[in-house]
C-alpha atoms as a PDB file:
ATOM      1  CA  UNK A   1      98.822  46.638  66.987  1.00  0.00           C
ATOM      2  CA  UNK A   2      97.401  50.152  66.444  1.00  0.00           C
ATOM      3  CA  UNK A   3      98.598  52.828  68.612  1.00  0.00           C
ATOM      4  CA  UNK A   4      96.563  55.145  70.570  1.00  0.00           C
ATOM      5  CA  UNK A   5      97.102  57.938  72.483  1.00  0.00           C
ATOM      6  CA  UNK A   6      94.808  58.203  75.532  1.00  0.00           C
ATOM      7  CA  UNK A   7      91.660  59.971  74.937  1.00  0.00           C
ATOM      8  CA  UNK A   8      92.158  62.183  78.539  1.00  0.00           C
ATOM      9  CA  UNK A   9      95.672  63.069  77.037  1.00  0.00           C
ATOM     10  CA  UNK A  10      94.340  63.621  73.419  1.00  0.00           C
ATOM     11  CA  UNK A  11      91.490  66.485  75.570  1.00  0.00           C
ATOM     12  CA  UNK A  12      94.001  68.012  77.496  1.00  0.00           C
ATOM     13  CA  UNK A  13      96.543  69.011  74.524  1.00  0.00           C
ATOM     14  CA  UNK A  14      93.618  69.990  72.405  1.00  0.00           C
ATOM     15  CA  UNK A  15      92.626  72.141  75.679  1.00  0.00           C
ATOM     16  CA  UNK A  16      95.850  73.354  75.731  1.00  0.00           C
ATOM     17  CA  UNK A  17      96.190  74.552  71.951  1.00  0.00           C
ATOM     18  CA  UNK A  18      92.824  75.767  71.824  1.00  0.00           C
ATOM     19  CA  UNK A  19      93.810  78.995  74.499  1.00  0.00           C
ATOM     20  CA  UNK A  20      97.422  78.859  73.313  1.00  0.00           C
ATOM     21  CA  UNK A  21      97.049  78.464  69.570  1.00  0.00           C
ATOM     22  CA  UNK A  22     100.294  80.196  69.061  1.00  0.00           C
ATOM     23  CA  UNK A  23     102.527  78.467  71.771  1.00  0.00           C
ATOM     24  CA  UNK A  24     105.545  76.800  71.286  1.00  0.00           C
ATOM     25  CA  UNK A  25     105.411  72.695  70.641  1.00  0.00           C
ATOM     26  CA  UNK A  26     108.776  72.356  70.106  1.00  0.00           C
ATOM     27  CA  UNK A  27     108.929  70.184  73.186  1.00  0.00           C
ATOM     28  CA  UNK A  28     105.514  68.384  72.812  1.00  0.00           C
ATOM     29  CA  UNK A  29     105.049  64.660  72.535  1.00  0.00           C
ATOM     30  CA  UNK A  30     103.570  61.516  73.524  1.00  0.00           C
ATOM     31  CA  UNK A  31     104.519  58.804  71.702  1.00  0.00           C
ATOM     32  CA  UNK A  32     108.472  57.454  73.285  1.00  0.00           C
ATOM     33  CA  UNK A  33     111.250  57.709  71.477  1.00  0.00           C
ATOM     34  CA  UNK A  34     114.325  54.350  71.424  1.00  0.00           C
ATOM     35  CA  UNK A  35     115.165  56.071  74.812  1.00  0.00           C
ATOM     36  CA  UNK A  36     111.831  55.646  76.259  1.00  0.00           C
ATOM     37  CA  UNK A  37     111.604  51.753  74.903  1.00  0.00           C
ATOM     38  CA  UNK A  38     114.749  50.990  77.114  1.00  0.00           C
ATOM     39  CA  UNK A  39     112.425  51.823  80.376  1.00  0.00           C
ATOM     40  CA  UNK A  40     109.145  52.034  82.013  1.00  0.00           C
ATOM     41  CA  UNK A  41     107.715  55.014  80.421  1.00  0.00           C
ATOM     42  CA  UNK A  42     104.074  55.988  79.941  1.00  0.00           C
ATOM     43  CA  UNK A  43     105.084  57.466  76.414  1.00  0.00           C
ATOM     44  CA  UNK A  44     105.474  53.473  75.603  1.00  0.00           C
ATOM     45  CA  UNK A  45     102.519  51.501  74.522  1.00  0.00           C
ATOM     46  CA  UNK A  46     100.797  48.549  76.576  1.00  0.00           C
ATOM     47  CA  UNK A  47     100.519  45.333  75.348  1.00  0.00           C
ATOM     48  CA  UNK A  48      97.068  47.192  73.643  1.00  0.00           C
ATOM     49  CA  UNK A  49      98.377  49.960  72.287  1.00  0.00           C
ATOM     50  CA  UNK A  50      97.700  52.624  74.444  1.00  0.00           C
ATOM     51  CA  UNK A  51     100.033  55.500  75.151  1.00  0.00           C
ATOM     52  CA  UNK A  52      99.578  57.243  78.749  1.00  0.00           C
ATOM     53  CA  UNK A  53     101.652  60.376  78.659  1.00  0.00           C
ATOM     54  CA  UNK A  54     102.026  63.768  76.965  1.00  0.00           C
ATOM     55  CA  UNK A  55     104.707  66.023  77.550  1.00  0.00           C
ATOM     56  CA  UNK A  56     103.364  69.923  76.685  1.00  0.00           C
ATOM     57  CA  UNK A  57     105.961  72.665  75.493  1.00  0.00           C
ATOM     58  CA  UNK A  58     106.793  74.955  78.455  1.00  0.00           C
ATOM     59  CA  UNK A  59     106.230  78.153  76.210  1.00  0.00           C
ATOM     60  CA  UNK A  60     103.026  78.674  76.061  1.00  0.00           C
ATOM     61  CA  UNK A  61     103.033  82.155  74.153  1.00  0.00           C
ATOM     62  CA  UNK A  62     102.798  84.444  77.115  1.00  0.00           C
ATOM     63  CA  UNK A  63     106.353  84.440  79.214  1.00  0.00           C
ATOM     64  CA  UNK A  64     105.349  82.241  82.310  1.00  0.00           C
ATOM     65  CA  UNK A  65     102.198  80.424  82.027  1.00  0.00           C
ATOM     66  CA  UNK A  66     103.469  76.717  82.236  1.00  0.00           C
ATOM     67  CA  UNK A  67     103.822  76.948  86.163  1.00  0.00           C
ATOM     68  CA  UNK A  68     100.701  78.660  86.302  1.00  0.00           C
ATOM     69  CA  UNK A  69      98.909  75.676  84.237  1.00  0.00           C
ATOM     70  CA  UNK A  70     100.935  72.636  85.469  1.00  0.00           C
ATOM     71  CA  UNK A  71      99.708  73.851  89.336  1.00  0.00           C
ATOM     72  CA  UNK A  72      95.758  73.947  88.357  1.00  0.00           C
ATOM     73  CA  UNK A  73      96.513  70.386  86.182  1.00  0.00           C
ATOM     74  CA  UNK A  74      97.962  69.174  89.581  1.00  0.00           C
ATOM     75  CA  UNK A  75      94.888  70.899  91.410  1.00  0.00           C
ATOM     76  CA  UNK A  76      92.025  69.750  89.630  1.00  0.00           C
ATOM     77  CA  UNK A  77      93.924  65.831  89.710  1.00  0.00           C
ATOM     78  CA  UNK A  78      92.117  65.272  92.656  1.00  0.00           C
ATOM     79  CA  UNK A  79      88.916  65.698  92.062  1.00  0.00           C
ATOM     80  CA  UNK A  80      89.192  64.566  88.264  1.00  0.00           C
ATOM     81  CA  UNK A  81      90.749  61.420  89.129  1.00  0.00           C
ATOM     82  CA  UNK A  82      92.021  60.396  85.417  1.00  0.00           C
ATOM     83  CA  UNK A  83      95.435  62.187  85.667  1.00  0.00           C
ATOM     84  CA  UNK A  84      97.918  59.284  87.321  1.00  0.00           C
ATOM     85  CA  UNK A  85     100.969  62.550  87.400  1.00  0.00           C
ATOM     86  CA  UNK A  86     102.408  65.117  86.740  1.00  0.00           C
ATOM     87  CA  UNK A  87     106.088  66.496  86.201  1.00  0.00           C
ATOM     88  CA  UNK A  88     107.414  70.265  86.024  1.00  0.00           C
ATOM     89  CA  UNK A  89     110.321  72.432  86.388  1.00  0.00           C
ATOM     90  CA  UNK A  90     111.970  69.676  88.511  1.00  0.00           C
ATOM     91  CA  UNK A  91     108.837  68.832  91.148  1.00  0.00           C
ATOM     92  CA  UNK A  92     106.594  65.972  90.565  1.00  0.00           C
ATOM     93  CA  UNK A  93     102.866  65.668  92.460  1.00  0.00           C
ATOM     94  CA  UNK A  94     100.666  62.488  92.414  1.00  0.00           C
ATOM     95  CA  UNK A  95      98.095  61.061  94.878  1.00  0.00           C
ATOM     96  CA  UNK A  96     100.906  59.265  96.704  1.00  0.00           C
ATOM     97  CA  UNK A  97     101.448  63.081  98.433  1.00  0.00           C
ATOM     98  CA  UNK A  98      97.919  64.195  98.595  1.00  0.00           C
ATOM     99  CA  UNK A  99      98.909  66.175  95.299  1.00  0.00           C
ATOM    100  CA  UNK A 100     102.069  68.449  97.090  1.00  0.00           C
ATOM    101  CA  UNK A 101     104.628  69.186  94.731  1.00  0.00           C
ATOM    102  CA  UNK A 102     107.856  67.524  95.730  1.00  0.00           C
ATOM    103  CA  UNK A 103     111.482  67.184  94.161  1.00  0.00           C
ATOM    104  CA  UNK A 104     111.391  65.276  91.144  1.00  0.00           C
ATOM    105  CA  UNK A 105     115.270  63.172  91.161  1.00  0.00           C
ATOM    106  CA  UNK A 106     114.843  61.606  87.557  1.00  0.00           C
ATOM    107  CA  UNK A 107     117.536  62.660  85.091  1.00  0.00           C
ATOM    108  CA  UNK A 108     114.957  64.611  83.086  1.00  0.00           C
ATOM    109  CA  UNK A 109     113.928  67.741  85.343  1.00  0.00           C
ATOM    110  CA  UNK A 110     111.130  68.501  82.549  1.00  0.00           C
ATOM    111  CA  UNK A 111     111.948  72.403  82.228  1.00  0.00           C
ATOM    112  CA  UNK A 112     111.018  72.605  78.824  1.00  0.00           C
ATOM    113  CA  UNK A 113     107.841  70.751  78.867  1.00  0.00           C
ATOM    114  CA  UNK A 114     105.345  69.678  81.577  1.00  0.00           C
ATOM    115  CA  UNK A 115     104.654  66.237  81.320  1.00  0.00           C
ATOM    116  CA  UNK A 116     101.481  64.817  82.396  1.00  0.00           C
ATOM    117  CA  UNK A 117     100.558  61.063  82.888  1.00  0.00           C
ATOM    118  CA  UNK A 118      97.257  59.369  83.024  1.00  0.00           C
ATOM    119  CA  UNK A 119      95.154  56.326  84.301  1.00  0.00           C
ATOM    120  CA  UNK A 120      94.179  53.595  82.657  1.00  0.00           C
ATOM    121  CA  UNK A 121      90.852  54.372  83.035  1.00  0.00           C
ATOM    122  CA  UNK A 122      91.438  57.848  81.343  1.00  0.00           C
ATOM    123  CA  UNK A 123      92.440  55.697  78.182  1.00  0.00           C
ATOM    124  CA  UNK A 124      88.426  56.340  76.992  1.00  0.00           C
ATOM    125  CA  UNK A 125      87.594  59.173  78.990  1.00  0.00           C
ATOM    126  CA  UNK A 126      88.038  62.256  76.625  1.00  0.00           C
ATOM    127  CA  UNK A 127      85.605  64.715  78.768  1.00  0.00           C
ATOM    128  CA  UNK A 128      86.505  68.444  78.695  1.00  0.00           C
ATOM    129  CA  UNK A 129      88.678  69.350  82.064  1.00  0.00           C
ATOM    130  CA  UNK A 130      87.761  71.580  84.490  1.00  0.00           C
ATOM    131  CA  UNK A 131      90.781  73.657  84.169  1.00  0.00           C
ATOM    132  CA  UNK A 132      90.548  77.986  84.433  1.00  0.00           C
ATOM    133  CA  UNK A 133      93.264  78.226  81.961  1.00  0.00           C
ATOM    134  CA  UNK A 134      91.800  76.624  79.566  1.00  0.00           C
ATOM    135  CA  UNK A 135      88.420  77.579  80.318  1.00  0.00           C
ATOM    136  CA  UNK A 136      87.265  74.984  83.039  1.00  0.00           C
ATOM    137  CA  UNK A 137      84.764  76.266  86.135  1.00  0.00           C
ATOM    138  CA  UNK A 138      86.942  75.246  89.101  1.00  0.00           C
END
């Protein structure tokens, strides 16, 4: 089986390092660790290979950005529709809420990185996202 990271995810981090090519990515990933294989984790691939998740360093160069970014990533979800959730700084926000932030109670309160799931349907979908940050229209 060949492993494949989503093509959404794979256009967000590119996104991402092409208006922060100096940020940190000590905390970046997308591909689960032995931790990650012990649970239901979008950084584990389905039975075709596909890998839903990236997790984005929280220093993005300039001191404070990554609450800035993850709230217009959790803004433009709605309308995009290929972003499943998204986790930051202890609040998570999904359709289930209408996109609200709300406390995240996992173990991992993601305050080093932002992690960001996606949809099936995202897994060929590698159009550029409407993001300001990272140099998106909405």
């Amino acid at each position: 089986m060949t492993i494949k990271l989503s093509k959404a995810a794979i256009q967000l981090r590119e996104q991402t390092d092409d208006h922060f090519p100096g940020r940190d990515r000590t905390s970046d990933g997308w591909l689960g660790d032995y931790r990650h294989s012990l649970r239901k984790s979008d950084h584990n691939p389905d039975a075709a290979g596909w890998v839903r998740a990236i997790d984005l360093d929280a220093n993005l160069g300039p001191k404070g950005q990554m609450p800035y970014l993850a709230d217009q990533i959790r803004t433009i979800a709605r309308k995009d529709g290929r972003i499943s959730y998204i986790i930051f700084n202890g609040r998570i926000a999904s359709s289930l809420m209408g996109w609200k932030w709300r406390k995240y109670t996992g173990i991992n309160q993601h305050t080093h990185h932002c992690h960001i799931s996606f949809k099936k349907t995202a897994d060929n979908d590698g159009r550029f996202f409407q993001i300001p940050m990272l140099g998106g229209h909405e």
